[in-house]
Protein backbone atom coordinates (compact mmCIF):
# COMPACT_ATOMS: atom_id res chain seq x y z
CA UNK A 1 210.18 84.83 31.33
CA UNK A 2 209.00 84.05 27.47
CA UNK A 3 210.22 86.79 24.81
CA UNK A 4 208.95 87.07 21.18
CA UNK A 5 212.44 87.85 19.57
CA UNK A 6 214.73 86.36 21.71
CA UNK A 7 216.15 83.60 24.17
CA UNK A 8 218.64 84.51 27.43
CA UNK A 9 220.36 82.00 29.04
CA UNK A 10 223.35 82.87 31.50
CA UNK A 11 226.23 80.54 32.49
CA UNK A 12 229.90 81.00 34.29
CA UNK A 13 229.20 85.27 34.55
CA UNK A 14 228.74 85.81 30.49
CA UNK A 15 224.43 86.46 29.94
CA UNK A 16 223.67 84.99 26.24
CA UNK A 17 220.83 87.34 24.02
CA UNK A 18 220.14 85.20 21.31
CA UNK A 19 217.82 86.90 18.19
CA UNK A 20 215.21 83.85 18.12
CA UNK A 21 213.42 84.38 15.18
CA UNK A 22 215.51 83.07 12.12
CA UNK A 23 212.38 82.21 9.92
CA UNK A 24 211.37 85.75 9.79
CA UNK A 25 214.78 87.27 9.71
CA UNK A 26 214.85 87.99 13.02
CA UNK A 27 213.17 91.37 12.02
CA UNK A 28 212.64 93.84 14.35
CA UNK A 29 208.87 93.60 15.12
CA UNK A 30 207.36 95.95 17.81
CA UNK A 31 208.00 93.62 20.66
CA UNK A 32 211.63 93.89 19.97
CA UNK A 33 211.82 97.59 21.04
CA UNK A 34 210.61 96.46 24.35
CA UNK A 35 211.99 93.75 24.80
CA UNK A 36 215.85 94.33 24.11
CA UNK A 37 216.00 97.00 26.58
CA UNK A 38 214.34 95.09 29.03
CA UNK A 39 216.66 92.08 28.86
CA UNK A 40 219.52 94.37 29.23
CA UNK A 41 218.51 96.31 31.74
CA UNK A 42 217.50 93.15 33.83
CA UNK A 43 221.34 91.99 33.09
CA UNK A 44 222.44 94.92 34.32
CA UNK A 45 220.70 96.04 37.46
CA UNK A 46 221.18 91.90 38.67
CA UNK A 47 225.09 92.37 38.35
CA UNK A 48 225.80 88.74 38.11
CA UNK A 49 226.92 88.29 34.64
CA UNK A 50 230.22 89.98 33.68
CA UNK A 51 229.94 89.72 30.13
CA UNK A 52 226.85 90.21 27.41
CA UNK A 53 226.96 88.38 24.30
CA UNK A 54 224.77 89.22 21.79
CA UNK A 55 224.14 87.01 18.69
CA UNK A 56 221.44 85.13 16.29
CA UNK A 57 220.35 82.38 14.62
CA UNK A 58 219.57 81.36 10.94
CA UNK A 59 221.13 82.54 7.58
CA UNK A 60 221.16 86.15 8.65
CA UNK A 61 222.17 87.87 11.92
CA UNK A 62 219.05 90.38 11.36
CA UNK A 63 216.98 92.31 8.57
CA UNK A 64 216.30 94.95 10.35
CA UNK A 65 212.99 96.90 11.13
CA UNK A 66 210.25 95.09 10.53
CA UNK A 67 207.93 96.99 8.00
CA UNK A 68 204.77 96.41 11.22
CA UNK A 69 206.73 99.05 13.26
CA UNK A 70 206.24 101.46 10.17
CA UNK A 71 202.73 100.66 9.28
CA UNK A 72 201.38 100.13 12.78
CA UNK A 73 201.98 103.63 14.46
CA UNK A 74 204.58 104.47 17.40
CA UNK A 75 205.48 101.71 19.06
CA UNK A 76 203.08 101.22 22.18
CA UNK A 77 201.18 103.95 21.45
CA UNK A 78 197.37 104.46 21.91
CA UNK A 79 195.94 106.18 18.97
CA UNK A 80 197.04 109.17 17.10
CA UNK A 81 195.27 112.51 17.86
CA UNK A 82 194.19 114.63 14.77
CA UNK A 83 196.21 117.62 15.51
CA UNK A 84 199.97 117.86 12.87
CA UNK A 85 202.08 119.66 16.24
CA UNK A 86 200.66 116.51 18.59
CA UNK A 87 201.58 113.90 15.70
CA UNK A 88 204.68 115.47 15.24
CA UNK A 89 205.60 115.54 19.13
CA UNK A 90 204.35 112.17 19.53
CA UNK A 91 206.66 110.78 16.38
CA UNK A 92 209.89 112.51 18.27
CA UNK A 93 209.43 110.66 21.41
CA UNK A 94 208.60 107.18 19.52
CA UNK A 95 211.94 107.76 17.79
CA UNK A 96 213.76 108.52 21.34
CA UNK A 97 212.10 104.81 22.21
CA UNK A 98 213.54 102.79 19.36
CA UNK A 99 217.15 104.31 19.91
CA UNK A 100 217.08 103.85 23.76
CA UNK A 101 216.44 100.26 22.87
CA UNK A 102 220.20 100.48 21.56
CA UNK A 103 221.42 102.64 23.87
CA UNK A 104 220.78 100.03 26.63
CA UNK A 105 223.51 98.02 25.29
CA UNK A 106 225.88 101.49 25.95
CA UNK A 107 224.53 102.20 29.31
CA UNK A 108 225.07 98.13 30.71
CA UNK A 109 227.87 97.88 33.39
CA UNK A 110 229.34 95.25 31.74
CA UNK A 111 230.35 94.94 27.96
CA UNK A 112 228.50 93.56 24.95
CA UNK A 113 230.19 91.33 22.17
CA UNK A 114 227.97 91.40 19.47
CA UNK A 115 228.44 88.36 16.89
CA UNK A 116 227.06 88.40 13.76
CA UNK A 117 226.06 86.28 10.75
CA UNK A 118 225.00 86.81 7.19
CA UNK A 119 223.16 90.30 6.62
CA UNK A 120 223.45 93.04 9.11
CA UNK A 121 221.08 95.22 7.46
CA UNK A 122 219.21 98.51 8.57
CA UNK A 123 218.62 98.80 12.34
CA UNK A 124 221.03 95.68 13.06
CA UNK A 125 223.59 98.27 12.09
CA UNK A 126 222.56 100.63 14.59
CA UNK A 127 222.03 97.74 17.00
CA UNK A 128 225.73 96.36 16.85
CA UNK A 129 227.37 100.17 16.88
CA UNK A 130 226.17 100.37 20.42
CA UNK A 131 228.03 96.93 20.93
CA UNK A 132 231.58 97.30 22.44
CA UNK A 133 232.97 94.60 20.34
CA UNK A 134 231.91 93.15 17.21
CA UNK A 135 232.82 89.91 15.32
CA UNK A 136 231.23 88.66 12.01
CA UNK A 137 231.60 85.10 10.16
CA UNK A 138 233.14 85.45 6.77
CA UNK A 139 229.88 85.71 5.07
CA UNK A 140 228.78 88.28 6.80
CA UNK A 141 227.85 91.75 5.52
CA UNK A 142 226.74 95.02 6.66
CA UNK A 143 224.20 97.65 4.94
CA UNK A 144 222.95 101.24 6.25
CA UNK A 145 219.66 100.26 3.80
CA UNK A 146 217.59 103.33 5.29
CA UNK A 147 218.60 105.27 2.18
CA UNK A 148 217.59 102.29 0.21
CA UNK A 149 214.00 103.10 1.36
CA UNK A 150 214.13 106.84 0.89
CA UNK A 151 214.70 107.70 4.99
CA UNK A 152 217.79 108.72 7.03
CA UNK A 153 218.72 106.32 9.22
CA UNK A 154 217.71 107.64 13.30
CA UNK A 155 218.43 105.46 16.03
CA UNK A 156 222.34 105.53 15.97
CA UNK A 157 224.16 103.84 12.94
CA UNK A 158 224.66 108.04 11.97
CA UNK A 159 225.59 108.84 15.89
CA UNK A 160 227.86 105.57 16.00
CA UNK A 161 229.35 104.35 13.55
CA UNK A 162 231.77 107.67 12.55
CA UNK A 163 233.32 106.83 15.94
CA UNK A 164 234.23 103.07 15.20
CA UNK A 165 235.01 103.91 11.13
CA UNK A 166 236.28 106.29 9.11
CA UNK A 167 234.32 109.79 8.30
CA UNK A 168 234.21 108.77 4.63
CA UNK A 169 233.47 105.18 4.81
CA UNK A 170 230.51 106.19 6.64
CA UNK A 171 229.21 108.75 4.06
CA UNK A 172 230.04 106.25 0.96
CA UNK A 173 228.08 103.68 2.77
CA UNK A 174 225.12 106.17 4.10
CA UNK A 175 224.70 107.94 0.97
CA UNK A 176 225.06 104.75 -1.51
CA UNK A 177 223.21 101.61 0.74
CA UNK A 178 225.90 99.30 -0.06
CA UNK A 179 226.54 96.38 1.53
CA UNK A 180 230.32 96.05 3.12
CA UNK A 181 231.52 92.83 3.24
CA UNK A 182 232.96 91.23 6.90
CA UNK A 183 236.50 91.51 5.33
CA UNK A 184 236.20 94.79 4.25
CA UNK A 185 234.75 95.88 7.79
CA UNK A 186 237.41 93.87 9.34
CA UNK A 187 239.75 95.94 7.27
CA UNK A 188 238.73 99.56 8.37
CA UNK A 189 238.31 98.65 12.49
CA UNK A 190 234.43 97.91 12.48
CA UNK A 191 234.61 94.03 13.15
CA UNK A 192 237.47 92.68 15.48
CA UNK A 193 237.90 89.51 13.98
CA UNK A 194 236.15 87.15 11.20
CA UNK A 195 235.75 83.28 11.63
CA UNK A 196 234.98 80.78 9.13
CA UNK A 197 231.60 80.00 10.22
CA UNK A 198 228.81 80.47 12.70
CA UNK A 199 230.28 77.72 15.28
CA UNK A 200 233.78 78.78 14.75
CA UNK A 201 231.86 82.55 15.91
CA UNK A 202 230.45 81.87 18.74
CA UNK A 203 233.38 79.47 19.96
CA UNK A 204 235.72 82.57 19.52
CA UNK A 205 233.59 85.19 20.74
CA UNK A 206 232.67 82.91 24.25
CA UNK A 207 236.39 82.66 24.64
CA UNK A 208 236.68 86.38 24.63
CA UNK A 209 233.61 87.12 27.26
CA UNK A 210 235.46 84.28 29.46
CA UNK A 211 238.63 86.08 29.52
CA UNK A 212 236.86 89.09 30.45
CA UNK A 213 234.64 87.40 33.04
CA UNK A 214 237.84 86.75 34.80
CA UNK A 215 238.77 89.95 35.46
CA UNK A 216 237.57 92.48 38.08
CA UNK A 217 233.82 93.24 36.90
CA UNK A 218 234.47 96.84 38.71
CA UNK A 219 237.39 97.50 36.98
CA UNK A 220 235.69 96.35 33.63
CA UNK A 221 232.46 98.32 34.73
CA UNK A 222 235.33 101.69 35.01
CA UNK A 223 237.29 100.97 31.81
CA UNK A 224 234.08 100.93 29.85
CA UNK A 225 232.39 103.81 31.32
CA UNK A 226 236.27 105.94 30.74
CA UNK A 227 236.14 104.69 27.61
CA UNK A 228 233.16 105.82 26.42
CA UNK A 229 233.29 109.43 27.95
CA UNK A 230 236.32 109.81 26.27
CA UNK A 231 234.58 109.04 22.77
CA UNK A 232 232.71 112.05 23.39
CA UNK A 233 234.66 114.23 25.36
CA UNK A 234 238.34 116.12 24.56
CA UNK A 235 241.43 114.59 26.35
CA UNK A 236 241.33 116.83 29.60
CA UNK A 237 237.67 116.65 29.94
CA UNK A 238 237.90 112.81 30.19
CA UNK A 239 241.36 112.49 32.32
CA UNK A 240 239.04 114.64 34.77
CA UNK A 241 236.52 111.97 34.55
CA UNK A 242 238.80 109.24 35.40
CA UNK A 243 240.27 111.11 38.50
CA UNK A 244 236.78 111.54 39.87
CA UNK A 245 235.79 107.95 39.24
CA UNK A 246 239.12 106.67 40.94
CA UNK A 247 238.07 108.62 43.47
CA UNK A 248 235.02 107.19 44.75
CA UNK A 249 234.98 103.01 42.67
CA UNK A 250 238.96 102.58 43.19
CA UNK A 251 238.79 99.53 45.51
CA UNK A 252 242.45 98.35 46.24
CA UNK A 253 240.97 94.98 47.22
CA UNK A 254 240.59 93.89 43.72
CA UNK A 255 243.98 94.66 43.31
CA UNK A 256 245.15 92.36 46.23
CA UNK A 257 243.76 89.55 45.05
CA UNK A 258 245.03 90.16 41.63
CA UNK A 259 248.43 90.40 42.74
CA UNK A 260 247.64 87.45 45.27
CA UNK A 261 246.28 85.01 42.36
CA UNK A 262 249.42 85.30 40.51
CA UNK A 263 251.71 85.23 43.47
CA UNK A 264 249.79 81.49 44.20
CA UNK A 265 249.56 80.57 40.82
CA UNK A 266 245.87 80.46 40.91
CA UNK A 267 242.62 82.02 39.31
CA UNK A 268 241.28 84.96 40.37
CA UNK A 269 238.29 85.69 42.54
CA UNK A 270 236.35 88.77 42.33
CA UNK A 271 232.89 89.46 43.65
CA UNK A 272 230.59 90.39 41.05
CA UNK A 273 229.44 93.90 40.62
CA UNK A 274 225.53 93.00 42.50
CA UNK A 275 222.14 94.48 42.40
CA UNK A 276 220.90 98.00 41.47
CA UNK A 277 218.36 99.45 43.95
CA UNK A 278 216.41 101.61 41.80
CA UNK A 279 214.06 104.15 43.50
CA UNK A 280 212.94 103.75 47.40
C-alpha cells in the first residue's frame, strides 16, 4: 500500500517507518495523522516484526505540524456547524485524533526506536516521547516550538517528556522554545546514544532492534507493557500488575529454549507474537 508521508519495509522481524518527505520537511500534513497510526497498528495486530524503527530522511528528522492541519479544519472532518458548544466539542475530539496518532507507537506490542536527524521540532517532539528508545546524530536538535507560535503544546511532548527528563528541563524548554542540542539531550537521559552521522544512526540503531529481535517477542511484548504501567502507577500498584500478567502470558517454553540455545551453543528460536483478531 502507497502512503503520502512515509515508506515501510520489513526485514529479519524489525518493521522500518521511514518519514518520506524530506523536501517538505517531512511536515506533518493531514495524511500523516492517519496514516502513522495506521502503519502501526497494521505492525502490530500482524505480530511478525519484533522490533519498530522509526526514522527519516533529508537534513531534518521532521518540522513538525504542517501549518494545512491548522488552516484546513479538524483533520477528516466534514464541515464545521455554526453553533460555539458544537465547534468546541468537535475541536476536543480532533485533538484526541492527532495524539492517538502518537499514542499508537505506546500501545504497539513490540518497541519503537526512534532515530533522529537534524531538527526535531514541534510535534516530532511529541512523536519521539511516545518512542521507547531514542537516538539522534550529533547534529541533531530538539525544540517544544508550540510556545514559539503562541499555543501549548497538546498531543504529548507535556504528558511525556517529564517522564523521560527532568521536571525543570522540561519547563525551561516549554516555557522558552529553545532548541536542545543532541549532546545536551544525551546528557539529561532523553537520547540513548549520539552517532556521528545519519549512516553511522541507522547502522547503530538496526543493531539494537536485531538484538532485540532475538529475544522472546512475548517476553519483550511483557517487559514493555510492565514498564510502562509502572511509569504511571506507584510501586505496589505495578508489582500487582506484573503478578497478574505472569499469571496468564508466562509461557515456560520460551524459557526452555532459551536455556536450550545456550546449552547448544546456538541462536535462539522463538515464535513470533502472531495476529490480532479484532472483533467477530
Amino acid at each position: 500500500m502507497g502512503y503520502r508521508c512515509f515508506d515501510v519495509d520489513e526485514s529479519e522481524g524489525v518493521a522500518h517507518i521511514i518519514l518520506s518527505r524530506p523536501d517538505e520537511l517531512n511536515t506533518m500534513v493531514p495524511e500523516f495523522w492517519s496514516e502513522l497510526p495506521q502503519i502501526v497498528d497494521e505492525i502490530s495486530d500482524q505480530g511478525r516484526a519484533r522490533v519498530i524503527v522509526l526514522s527519516s530522511t533529508g537534513r531534518h528528522f521532521s518540522a513538525g505540524m504542517d501549518l494545512s492541519v491548522f488552516t484546513s479544519g479538524p483533520v477528516g472532518s466534514d464541515p464545521q456547524p455554526s453553533e460555539v458548544g458544537r465547534q468546541r466539542a468537535s475541536l476536543r475530539y480532533n485533538v484526541l485524533h492527532l495524539q492517538r496518532a502518537f499514542s499508537s507507537l505506546e500501545q504497539a506490542r513490540m518497541p519503537v526506536l526512534a532515530a533522529v536527524q537534524g531538527g526535531v521540532v514541534g510535534g516530532a517532539v511529541d512523536l519521539v516521547t511516545a518512542a521507547d528508545c531514542r537516538y539522534a546524530t550529533a547534529d541533531a536538535w530538539f525544540c517544544i516550538q508550540e510556545i514559539n507560535i503562541a499555543m501549548t503544546a497538546d498531543v504529548g511532548t507535556l504528558q511525556r517528556l517529564p517522564k523521560l527528563i527532568p521536571d525543570g528541563i522540561v519547563r525551561e524548554l516549554a516555557y522558552t522554545g529553545r532548541r536542545m542540542s543532541a549532546q545536551r539531550a544525551a546528557e539529561v537521559g532523553l537520547v540513548n546514544q549520539v552517532f556521528d552521522d545519519h549512516d553511522a544512526l541507522l547502522s547503530g540503531v538496526h543493531e539494537v532492534a536485531a538484538e532485540i529481535a532475538s529475544k522472546s517477542p512475548l517476553a519483550v511484548h511483557g517487559t514493555k507493557q510492565a514498564v510502562l504501567y509502572a511509569r504511571d502507577h506507584s510501586v505496589e500498584e505495578s508489582l500487582r500488575q506484573i503478578a497478574l500478567w505472569q499469571t496468564g502470558m508466562f509461557q515456560p517454553g520460551d524459557m526452555m529454549e532459551a536455556f536450550s540455545a545456550q546449552t547448544e551453543q546456538r541462536p535462539e528460536r522463538f515464535d513470533d507474537l502472531g495476529p490480532l483478531q479484532r472483533g467477530l
